[in-house]
C-alpha atoms as a PDB file:
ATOM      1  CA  UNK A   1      26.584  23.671   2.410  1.00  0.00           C
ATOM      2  CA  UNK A   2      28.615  23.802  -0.897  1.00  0.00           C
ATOM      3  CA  UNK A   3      28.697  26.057  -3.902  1.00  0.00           C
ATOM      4  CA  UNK A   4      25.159  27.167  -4.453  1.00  0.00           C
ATOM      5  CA  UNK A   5      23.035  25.664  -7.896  1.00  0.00           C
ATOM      6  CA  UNK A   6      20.862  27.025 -10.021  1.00  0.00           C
ATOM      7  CA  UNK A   7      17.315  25.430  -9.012  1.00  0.00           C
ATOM      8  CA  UNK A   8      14.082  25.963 -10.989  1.00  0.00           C
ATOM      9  CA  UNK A   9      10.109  24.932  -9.989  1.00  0.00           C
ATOM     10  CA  UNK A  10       6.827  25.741 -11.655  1.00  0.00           C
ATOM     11  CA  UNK A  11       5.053  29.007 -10.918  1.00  0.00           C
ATOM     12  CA  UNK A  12       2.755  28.214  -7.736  1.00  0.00           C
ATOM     13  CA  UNK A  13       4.985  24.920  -6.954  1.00  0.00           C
ATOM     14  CA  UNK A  14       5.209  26.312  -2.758  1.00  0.00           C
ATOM     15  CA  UNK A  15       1.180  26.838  -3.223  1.00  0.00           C
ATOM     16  CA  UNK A  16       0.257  23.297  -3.288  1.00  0.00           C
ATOM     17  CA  UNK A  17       3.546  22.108  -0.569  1.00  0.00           C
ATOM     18  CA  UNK A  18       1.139  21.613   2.217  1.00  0.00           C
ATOM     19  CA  UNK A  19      -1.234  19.221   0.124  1.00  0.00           C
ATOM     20  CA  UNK A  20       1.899  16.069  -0.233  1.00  0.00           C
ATOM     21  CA  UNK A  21       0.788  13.733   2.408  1.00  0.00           C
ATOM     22  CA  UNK A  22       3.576  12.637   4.608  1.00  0.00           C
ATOM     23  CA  UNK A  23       5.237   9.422   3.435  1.00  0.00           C
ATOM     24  CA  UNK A  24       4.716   6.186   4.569  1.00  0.00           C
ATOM     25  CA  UNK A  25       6.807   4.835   7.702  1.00  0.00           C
ATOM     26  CA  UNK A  26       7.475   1.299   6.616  1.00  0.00           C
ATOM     27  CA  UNK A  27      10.257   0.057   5.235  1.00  0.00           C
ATOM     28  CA  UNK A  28      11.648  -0.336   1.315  1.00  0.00           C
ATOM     29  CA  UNK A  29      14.712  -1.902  -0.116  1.00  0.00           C
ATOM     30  CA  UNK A  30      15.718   0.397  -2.968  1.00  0.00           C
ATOM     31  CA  UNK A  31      17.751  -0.668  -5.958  1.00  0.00           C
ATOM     32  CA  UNK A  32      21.034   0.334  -6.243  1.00  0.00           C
ATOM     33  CA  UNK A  33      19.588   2.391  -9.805  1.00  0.00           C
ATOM     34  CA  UNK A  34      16.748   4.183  -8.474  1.00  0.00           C
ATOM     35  CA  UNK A  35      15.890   7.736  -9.148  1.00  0.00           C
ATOM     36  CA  UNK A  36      16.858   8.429  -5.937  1.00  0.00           C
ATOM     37  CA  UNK A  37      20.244   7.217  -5.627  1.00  0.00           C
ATOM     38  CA  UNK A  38      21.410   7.980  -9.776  1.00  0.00           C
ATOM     39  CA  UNK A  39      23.116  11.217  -8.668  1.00  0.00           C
ATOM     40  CA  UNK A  40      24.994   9.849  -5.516  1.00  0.00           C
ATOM     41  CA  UNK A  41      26.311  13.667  -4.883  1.00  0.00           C
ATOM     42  CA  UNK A  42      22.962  14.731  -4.878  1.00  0.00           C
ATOM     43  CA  UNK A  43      22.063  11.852  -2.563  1.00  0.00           C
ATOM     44  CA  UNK A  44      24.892  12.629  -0.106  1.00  0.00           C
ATOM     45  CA  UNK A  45      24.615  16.332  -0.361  1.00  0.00           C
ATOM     46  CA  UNK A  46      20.299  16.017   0.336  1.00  0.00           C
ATOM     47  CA  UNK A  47      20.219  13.104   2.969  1.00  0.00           C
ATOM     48  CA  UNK A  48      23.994  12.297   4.153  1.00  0.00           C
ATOM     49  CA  UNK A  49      23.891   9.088   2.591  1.00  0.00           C
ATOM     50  CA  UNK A  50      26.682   8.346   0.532  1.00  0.00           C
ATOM     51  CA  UNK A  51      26.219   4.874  -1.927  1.00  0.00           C
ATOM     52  CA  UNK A  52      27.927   3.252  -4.237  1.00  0.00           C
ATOM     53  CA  UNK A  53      27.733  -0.089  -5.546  1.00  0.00           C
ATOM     54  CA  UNK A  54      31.212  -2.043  -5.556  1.00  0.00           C
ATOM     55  CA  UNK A  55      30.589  -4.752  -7.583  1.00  0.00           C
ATOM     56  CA  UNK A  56      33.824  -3.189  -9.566  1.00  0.00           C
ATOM     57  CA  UNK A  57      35.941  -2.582  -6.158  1.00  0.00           C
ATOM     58  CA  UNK A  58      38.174  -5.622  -5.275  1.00  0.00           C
ATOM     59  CA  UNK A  59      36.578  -7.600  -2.538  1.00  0.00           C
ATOM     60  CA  UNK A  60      39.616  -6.329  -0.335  1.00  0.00           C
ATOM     61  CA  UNK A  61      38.727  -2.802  -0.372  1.00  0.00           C
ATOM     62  CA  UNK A  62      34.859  -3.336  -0.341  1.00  0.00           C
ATOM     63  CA  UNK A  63      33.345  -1.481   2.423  1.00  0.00           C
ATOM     64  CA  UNK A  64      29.832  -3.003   2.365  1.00  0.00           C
ATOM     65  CA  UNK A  65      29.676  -5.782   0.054  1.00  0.00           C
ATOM     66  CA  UNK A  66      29.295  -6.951  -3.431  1.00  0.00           C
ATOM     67  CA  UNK A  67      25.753  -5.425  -4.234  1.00  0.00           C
ATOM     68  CA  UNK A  68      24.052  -4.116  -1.147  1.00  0.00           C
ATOM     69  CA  UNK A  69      20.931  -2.389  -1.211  1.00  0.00           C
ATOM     70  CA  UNK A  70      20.015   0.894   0.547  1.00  0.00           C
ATOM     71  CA  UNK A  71      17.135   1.392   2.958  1.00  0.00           C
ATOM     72  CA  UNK A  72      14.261   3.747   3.392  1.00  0.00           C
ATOM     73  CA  UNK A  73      12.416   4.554   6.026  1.00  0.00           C
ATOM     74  CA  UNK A  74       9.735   7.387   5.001  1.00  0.00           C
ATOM     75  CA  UNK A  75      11.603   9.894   3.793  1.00  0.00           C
ATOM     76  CA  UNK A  76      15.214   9.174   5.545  1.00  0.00           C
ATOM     77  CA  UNK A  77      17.491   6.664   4.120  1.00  0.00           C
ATOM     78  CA  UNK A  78      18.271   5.187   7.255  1.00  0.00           C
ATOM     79  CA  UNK A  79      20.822   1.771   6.173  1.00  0.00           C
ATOM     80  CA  UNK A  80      21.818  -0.695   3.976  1.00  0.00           C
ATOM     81  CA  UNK A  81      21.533  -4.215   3.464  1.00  0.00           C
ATOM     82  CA  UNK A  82      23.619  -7.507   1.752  1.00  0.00           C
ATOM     83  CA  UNK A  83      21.182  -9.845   0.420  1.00  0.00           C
ATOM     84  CA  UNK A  84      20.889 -12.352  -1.776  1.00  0.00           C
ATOM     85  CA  UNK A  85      18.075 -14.845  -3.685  1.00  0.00           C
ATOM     86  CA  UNK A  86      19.223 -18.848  -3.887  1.00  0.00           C
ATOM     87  CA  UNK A  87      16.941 -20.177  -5.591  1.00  0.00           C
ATOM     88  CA  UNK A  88      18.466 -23.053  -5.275  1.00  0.00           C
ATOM     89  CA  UNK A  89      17.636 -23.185  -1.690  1.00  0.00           C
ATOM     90  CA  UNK A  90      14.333 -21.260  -2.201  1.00  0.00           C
ATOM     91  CA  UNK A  91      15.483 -18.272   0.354  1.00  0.00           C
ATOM     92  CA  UNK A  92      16.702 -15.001   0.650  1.00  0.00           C
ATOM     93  CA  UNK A  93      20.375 -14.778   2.266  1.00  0.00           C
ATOM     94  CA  UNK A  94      20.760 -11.898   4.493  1.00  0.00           C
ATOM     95  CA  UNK A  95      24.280 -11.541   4.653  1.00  0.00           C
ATOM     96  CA  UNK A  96      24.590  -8.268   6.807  1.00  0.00           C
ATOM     97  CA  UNK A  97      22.813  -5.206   7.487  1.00  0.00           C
ATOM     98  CA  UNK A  98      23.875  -2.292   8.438  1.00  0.00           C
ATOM     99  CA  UNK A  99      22.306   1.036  10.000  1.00  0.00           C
ATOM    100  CA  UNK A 100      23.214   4.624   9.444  1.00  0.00           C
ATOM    101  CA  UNK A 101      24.831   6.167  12.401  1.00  0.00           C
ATOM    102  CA  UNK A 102      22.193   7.678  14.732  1.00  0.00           C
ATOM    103  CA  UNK A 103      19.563   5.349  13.756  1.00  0.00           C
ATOM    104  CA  UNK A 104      18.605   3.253  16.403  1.00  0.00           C
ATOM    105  CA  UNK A 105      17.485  -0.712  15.921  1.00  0.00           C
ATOM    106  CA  UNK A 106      14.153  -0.748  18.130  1.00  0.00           C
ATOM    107  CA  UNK A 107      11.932  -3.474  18.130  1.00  0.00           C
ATOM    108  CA  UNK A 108       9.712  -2.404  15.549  1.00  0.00           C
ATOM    109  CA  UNK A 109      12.398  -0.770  13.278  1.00  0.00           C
ATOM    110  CA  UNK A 110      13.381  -4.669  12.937  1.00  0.00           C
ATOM    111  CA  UNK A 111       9.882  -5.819  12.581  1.00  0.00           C
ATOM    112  CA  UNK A 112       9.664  -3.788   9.281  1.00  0.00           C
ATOM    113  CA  UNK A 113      12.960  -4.601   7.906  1.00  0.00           C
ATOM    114  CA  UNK A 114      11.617  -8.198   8.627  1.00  0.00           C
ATOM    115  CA  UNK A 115       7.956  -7.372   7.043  1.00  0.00           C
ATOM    116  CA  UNK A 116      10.086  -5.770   3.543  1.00  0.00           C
ATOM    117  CA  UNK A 117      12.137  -8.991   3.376  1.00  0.00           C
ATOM    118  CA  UNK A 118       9.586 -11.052   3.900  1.00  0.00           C
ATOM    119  CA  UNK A 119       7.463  -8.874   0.810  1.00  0.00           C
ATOM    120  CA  UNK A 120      11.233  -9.105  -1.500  1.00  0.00           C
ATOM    121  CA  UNK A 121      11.320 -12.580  -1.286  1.00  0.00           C
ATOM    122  CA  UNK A 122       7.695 -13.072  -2.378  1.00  0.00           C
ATOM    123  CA  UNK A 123       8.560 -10.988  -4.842  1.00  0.00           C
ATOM    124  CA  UNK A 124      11.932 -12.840  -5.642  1.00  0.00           C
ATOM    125  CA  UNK A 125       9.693 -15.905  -6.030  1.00  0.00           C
ATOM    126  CA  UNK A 126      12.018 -17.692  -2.799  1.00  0.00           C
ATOM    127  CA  UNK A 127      10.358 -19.542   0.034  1.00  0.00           C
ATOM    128  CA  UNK A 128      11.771 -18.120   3.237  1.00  0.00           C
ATOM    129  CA  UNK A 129      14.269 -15.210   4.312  1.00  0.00           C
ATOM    130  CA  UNK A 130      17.503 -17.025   5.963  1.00  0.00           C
ATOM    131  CA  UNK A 131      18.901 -14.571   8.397  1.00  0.00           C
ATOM    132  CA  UNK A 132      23.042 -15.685   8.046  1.00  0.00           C
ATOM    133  CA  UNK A 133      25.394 -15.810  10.819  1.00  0.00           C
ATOM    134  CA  UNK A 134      26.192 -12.029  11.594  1.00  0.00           C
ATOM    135  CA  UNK A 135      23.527 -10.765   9.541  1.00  0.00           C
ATOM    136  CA  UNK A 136      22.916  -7.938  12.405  1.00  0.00           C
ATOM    137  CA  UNK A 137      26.881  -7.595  13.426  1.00  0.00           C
ATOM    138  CA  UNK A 138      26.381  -3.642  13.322  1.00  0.00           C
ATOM    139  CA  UNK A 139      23.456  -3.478  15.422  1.00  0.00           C
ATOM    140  CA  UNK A 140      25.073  -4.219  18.310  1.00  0.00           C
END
């Protein structure tokens, strides 16, 4: 919608567009420095999504939270989420999560954000996911 850019691709690139299989529908947290996110004008000019982490913005003026992750669902970043490992408690604090605007929380939308938190905190070597009070404020 803005000032076009030059954009370049490899001779044949549209030739071989129909063989990328679709991606999958689950559910990833991203971190704050992927590829994806690393140009967040890119990332709010492609998908709508506009990120930034506000570990530097005083908690007063903090929109989201400290460091909250964004969410992917296939190929739509569809929220974001305020999490935490104690491993002194041996779980992962969910703090809050919130959902893009037009993205609706169904039943199994919230299974998979369960079945990725479940996976990070496997992978964060923690016990159990603790859901905090008002972890799902926005999805009402």
């Amino acid at each position: 919608g803005g000032k076009p850019r030059p954009s370049y691709a490899f001779t044949g690139f549209s030739d071989n567009l129909g063989d990328v299989p679709d991606p999958p529908s689950r559910i990833r947290v991203l971190s704050p420095f992927d590829p994806l996110l690393r140009d967040r004008n890119r990332t709010d000019r492609l998908f709508g999504f506009f990120y930034r982490i506000e570990v530097f913005v005083p908690e007063a003026k903090r929109e989201y939270g400290y460091y909250v992750f964004p969410l992917l669902e296939g190929d739509r970043l569809i929220g974001r989420i305020d999490m935490k490992a104690d491993r002194k408690r041996g779980s992962l604090e969910v703090r809050r999560l919130w959902l893009e605007q037009g993205v609706k929380p169904s039943s199994g939308r919230i299974d998979r954000v369960m079945a990725e938190l479940d996976r990070i905190a496997r992978f964060a070597g923690v016990g159990d996911v603790n859901l905090l009070e008002g972890w799902n404020a926005s999805l009402t």
